[in-house]
Each structure stands twice: as structure tokens, then as C-alpha cells.
Protein backbone atom coordinates (compact mmCIF):
# COMPACT_ATOMS: atom_id res chain seq x y z
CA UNK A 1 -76.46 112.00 11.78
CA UNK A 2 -73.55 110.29 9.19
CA UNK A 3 -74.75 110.51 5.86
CA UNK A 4 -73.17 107.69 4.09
CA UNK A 5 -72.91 107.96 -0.31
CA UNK A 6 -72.45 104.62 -2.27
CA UNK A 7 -70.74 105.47 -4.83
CA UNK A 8 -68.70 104.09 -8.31
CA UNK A 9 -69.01 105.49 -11.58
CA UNK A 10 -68.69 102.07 -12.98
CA UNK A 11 -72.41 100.08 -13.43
CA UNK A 12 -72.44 97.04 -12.45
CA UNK A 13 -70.28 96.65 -9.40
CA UNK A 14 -73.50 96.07 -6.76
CA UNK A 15 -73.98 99.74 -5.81
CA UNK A 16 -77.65 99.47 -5.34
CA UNK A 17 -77.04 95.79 -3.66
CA UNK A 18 -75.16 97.09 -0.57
CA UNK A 19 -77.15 100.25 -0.35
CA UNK A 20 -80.11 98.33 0.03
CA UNK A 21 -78.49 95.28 2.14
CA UNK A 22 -76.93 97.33 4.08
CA UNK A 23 -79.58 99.81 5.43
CA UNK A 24 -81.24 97.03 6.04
CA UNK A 25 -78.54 95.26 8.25
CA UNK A 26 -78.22 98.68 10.01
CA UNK A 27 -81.71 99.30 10.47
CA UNK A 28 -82.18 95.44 12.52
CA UNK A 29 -79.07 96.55 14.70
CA UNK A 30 -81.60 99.55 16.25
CA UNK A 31 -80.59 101.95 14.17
CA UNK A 32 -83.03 104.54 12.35
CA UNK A 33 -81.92 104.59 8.76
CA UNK A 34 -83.50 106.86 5.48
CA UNK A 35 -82.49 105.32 2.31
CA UNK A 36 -82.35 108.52 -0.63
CA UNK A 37 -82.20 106.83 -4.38
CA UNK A 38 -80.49 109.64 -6.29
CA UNK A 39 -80.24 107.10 -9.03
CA UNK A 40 -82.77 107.74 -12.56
CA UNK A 41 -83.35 104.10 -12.49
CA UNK A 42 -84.68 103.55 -9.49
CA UNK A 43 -83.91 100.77 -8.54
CA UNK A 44 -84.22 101.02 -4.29
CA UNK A 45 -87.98 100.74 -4.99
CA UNK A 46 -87.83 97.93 -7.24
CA UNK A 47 -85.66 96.03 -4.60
CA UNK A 48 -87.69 97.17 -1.55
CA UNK A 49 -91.31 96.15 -3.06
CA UNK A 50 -92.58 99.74 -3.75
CA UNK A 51 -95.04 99.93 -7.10
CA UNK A 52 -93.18 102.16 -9.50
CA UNK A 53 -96.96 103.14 -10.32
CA UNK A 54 -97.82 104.41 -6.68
CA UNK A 55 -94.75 106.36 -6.60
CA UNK A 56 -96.55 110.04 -7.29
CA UNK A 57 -93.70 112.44 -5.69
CA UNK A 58 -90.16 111.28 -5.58
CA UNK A 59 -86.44 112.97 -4.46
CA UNK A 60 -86.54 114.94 -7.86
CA UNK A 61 -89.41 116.69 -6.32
CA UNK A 62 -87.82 117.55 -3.69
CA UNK A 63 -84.82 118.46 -4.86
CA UNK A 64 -86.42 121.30 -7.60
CA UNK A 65 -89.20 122.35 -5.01
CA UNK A 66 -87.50 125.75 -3.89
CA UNK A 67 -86.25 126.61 -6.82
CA UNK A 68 -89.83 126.49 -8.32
CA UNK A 69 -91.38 128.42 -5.10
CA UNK A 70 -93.60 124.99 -3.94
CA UNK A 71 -91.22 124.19 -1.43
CA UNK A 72 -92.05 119.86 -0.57
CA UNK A 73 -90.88 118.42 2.54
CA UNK A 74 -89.16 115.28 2.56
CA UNK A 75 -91.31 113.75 4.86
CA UNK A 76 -94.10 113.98 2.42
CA UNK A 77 -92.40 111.86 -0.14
CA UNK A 78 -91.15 108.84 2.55
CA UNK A 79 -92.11 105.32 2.25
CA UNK A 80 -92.26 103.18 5.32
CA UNK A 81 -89.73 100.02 4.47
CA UNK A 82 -89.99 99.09 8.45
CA UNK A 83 -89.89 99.95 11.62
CA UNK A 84 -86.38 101.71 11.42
CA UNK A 85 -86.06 102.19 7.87
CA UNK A 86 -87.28 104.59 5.12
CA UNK A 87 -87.11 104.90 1.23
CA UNK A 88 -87.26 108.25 -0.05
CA UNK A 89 -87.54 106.66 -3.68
CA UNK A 90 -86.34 107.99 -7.24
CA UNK A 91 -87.96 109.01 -10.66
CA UNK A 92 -86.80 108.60 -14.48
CA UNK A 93 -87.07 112.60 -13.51
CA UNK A 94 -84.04 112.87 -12.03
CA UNK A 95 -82.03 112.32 -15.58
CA UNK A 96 -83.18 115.95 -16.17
CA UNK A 97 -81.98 117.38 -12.73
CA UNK A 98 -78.29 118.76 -13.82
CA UNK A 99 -80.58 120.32 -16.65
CA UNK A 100 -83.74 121.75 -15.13
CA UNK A 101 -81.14 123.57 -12.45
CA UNK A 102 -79.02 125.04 -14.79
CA UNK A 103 -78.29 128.62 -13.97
CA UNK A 104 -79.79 127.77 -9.99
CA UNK A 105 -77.95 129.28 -7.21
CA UNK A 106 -76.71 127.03 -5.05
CA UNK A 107 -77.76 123.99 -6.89
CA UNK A 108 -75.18 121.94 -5.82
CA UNK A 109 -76.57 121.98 -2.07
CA UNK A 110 -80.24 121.14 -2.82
CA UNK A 111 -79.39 117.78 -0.81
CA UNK A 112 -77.65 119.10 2.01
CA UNK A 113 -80.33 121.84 2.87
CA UNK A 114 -82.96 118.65 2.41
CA UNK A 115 -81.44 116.34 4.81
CA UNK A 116 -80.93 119.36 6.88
CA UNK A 117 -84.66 119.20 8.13
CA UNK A 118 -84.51 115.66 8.93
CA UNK A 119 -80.94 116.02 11.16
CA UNK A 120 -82.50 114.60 14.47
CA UNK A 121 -84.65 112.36 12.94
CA UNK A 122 -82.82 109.36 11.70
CA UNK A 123 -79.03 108.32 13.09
CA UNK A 124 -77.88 107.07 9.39
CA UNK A 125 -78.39 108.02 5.77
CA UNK A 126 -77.96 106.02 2.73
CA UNK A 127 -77.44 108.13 -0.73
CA UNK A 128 -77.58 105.55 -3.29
CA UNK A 129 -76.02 107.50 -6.02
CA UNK A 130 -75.67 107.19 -10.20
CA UNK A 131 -73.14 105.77 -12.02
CA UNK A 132 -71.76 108.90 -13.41
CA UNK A 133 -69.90 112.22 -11.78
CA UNK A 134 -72.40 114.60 -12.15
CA UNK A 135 -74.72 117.00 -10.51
CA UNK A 136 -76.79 114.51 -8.49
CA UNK A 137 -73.43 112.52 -7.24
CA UNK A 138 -72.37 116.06 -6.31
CA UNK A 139 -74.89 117.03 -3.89
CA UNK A 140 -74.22 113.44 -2.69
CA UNK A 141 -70.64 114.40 -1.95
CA UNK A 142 -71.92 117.70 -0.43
CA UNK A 143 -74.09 116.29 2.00
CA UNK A 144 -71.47 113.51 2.76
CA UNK A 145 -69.76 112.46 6.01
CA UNK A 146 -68.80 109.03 4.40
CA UNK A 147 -67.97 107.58 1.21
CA UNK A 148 -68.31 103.46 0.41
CA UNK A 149 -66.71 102.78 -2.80
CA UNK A 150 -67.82 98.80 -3.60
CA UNK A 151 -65.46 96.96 -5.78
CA UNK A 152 -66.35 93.78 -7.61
CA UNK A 153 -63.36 91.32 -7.31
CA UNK A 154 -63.48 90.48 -11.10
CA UNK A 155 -61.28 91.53 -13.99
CA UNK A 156 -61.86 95.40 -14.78
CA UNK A 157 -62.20 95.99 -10.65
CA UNK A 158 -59.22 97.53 -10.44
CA UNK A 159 -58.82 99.49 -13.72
CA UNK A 160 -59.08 103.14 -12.66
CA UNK A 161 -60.24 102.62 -9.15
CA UNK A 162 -56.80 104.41 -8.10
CA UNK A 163 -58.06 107.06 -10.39
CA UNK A 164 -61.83 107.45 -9.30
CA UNK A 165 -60.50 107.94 -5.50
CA UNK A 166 -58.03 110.75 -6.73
CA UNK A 167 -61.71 112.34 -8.37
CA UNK A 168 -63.79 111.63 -4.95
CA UNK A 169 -61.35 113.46 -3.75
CA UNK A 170 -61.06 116.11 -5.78
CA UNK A 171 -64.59 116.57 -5.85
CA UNK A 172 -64.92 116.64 -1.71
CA UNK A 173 -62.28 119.16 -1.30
CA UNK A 174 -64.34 121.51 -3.93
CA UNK A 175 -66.80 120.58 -1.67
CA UNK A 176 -65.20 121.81 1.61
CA UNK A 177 -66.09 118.07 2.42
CA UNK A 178 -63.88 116.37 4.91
CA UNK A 179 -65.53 112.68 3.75
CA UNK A 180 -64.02 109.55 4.81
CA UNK A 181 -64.05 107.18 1.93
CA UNK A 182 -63.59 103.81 1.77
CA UNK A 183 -63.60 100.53 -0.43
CA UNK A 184 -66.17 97.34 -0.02
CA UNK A 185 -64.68 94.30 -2.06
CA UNK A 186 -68.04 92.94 -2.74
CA UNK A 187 -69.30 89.80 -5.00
CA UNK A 188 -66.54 88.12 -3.77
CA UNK A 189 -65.92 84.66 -5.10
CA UNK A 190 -63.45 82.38 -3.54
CA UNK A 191 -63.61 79.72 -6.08
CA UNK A 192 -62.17 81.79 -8.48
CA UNK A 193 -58.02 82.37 -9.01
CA UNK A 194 -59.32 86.05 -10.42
CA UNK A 195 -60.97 87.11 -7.68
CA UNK A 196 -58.31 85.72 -5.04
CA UNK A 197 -55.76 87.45 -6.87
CA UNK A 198 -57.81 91.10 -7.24
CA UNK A 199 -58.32 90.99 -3.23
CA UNK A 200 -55.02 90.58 -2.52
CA UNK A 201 -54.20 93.67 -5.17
CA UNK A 202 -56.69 95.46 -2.81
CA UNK A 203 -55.08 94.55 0.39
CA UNK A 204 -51.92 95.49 -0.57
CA UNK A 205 -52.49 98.61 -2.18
CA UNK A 206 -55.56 99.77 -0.45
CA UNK A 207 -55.22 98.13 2.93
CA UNK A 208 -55.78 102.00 5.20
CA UNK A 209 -59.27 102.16 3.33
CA UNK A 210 -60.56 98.63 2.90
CA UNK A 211 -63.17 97.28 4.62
CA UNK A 212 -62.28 94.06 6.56
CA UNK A 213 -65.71 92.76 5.73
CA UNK A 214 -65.90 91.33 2.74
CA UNK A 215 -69.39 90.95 0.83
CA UNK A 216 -69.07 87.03 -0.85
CA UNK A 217 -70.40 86.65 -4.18
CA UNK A 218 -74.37 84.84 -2.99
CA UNK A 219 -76.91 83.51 -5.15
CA UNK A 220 -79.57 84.28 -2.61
CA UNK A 221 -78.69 87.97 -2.69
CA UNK A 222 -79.80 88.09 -6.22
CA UNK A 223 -83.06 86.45 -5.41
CA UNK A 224 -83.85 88.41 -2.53
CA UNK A 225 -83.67 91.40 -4.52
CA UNK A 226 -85.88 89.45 -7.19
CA UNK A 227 -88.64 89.41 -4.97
CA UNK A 228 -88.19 93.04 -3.32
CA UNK A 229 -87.00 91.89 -0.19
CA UNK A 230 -83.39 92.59 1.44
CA UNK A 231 -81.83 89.63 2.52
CA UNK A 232 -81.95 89.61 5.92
CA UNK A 233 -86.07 89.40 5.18
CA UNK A 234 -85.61 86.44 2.50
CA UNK A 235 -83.11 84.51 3.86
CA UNK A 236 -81.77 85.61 7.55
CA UNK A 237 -79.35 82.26 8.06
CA UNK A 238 -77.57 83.19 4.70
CA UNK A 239 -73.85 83.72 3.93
CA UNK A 240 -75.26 87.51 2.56
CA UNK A 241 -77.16 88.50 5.61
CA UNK A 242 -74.18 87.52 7.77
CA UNK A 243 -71.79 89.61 5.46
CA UNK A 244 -73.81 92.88 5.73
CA UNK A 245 -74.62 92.34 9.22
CA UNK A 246 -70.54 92.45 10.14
CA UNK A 247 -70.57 95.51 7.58
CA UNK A 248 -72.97 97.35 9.46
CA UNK A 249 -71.31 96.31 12.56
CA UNK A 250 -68.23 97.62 11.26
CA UNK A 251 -69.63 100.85 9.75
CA UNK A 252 -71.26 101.86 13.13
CA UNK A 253 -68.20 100.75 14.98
CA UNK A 254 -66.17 102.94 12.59
């Protein structure tokens, strides 16, 4: 099982986009996929259709169980997306995770010894994580075989993206984490001279880690997630469902 984290610690740059796009592309090509939202503002669930009010148990359950003495499977918090794909969805709880562990044992691991039960059960996970380096990205990192950095191609994209790599990486080796990580140029638009320009800064500095798929800049992606659907359900002859489709070709081929 790869366990893939999304990760950037700047907002804005699509994070929650390609986690949910992309699960979803790998989840039509056969493949059995569990989406974890370690992200306070939830929003996997708002983009997959799932009622904020139904949500009773989420990964911040989880996640504290032991160290409260209620152990909770994962499997009890799960919601079925489709066939191959499930949402284990998060809470405004999880803002208070680095502080309810505080003095824990071991508290960078909770994730790890989660996912642990649920090894042979799904081929791929997705760790949508929080914009911020903190304790929840950590026990991303921990339970990490893969890192996808996504980059938009606009003005601040490559301000300090040299910098938050030398951090990832920092942060795996404390990890003992051998994690492959690499960088998505995503909301790409051609039209632009700014963007154009950034991808070619990309290329040339970044070329051993950059995707070769590129994720264009798509008006229907935006809607799709308006109406809780990925885009391969709203709109499956789009320019966006054909970009994450060759990204989760390329992932699994990878």
C-alpha cells in the first residue's frame, strides 16, 4: 500500500483539488483508494457530497482514541464515495489535535499505527494534509511513502518552494522516512506570459521531481467541486478529467 501526502504550507495552491481529483482518477483506473482529510476545514466532504451534519465521528476520533483508552477503528468512521473509493472525513476538531496530545507518547505515529490496520485493504492512500507544518502534517510525513507538492503557476509559486522541499525533507529524515517527493504544476494557464514563464522556472530548476503531467487551469474543475462531485463524475470529456487521469496514470506507473 503507497500512502501518498498532498502537501504545501501555502493555502491556496489546489491542495484539496488534486487530492480529491485525483483519488478519483485513480479509483476509475481499478484501483482501491481511502481518501484521509487531515485538514480542520474539511473540505474532502464538502467536495465529495458528504453532510457536514451527518458527519458524527471523524479522523480526529481516531487519531485520540488510544490515547483516551476507547480505541475506534477506522473502518467505523469510512464513508462510501464509490465503488473503489473511501473518505475518511475531517472535523473543526482536529485544530485542537497538536494540543489535546501534548505530553502523548508516540503522538507523532497516531497515523501510521491507523493505516496500519487497513494495510491489505486498499492499494493507495490519499492524506490530504493542512496548510501549516505541524503535528497533523507530521504524522502525514510519518506514514508517507510519497510526497505531491502542487504548485500554482502564478506569481508567489515559486517564492520559497526551494525552501519548503529543504523542510519536507528535513522533516522525513526526522522521520526515518525515505519519501519520494515530488512537484504538480497545477492551475496551469497557457494564456498567460506569467504562468508560461513560472513552468519553465520549474522545468529548469526542478525538472528530476516534476511531474510531466501538468494540471491546466479549468473552469469546470471549480464547478465540479461546487456541486460535490469530482470531475470525472461532472464532466468526464473535460480538459480536467483528462489531466488527472494521465496523473494517476503517471503516479501508478511511477
Amino acid at each position: 500500500m503507497r500512502t501518498i501526502a498532498i502537501v504545501n504550507q501555502k493555502g491556496g495552491c489546489g491542495k484539496t483539488t488534486v487530492s480529491i481529483n485525483l483519488a478519483s482518477a485513480m479509483a476509475e483506473l481499478g484501483q482501491r483508494i481511502l481518501l484521509v482529510d487531515m485538514d480542520p476545514q474539511s473540505h474532502c466532504a464538502v467536495g465529495l457530497a458528504v453532510p457536514e451534519e451527518q458527519i458524527e465521528q471523524s479522523i480526529y476520533d481516531v487519531l485520540i482514541s488510544k490515547s483516551r483508552n476507547e480505541p475506534l477503528k477506522l473502518t467505523e468512521i469510512l464513508w462510501q464515495i464509490s465503488d473503489r473509493l473511501e473518505l475518511a472525513p475531517a472535523s473543526i476538531d482536529l485544530s485542537a489535535f497538536e494540543q489535546q496530545m501534548t505530553g502523548i507518547a508516540d503522538r507523532e505515529s497516531c497515523l501510521i499505527e491507523v493505516l496500519g490496520d487497513i494495510r491489505s485493504d486498499y492499494d493507495y492512500v490519499i492524506i490530504d494534509c493542512p496548510p501549516a507544518v505541524g503535528l497533523l502534517t507530521f504524522n502525514a510525513l510519518r506514514s508517507a511513502t510519497d510526497v505531491i507538492v502542487p504548485v500554482e503557476t502564478g506569481y508567489f509559486a515559486l517564492h520559497g518552494l526551494s525552501r519548503q522541499l529543504e523542510t519536507l525533507s528535513i522533516l522525513c529524515q526526522r522521520c526515518n522516512q525515505k519519501v519520494d517527493v515530488r512537484i504538480l504544476a497545477s492551475m496551469y494557464d497557457v494564456r498567460t506570459k506569467m504562468a508560461r514563464e513560472v513552468l519553465a522556472e520549474l522545468r529548469k530548476h526542478f525538472a528530476d521531481r516534476l511531474f510531466g503531467t501538468i494540471v491546466n487551469f479549468n473552469t469546470k474543475i471549480k464547478e465540479a467541486a461546487s456541486f460535490g462531485q469530482p470531475i470525472s463524475e461532472y464532466d468526464s470529456a473535460s480538459r480536467g478529467q483528462r489531466d488527472f487521469r494521465l496523473l494517476a496514470e503517471e503516479v501508478i506507473d511511477s
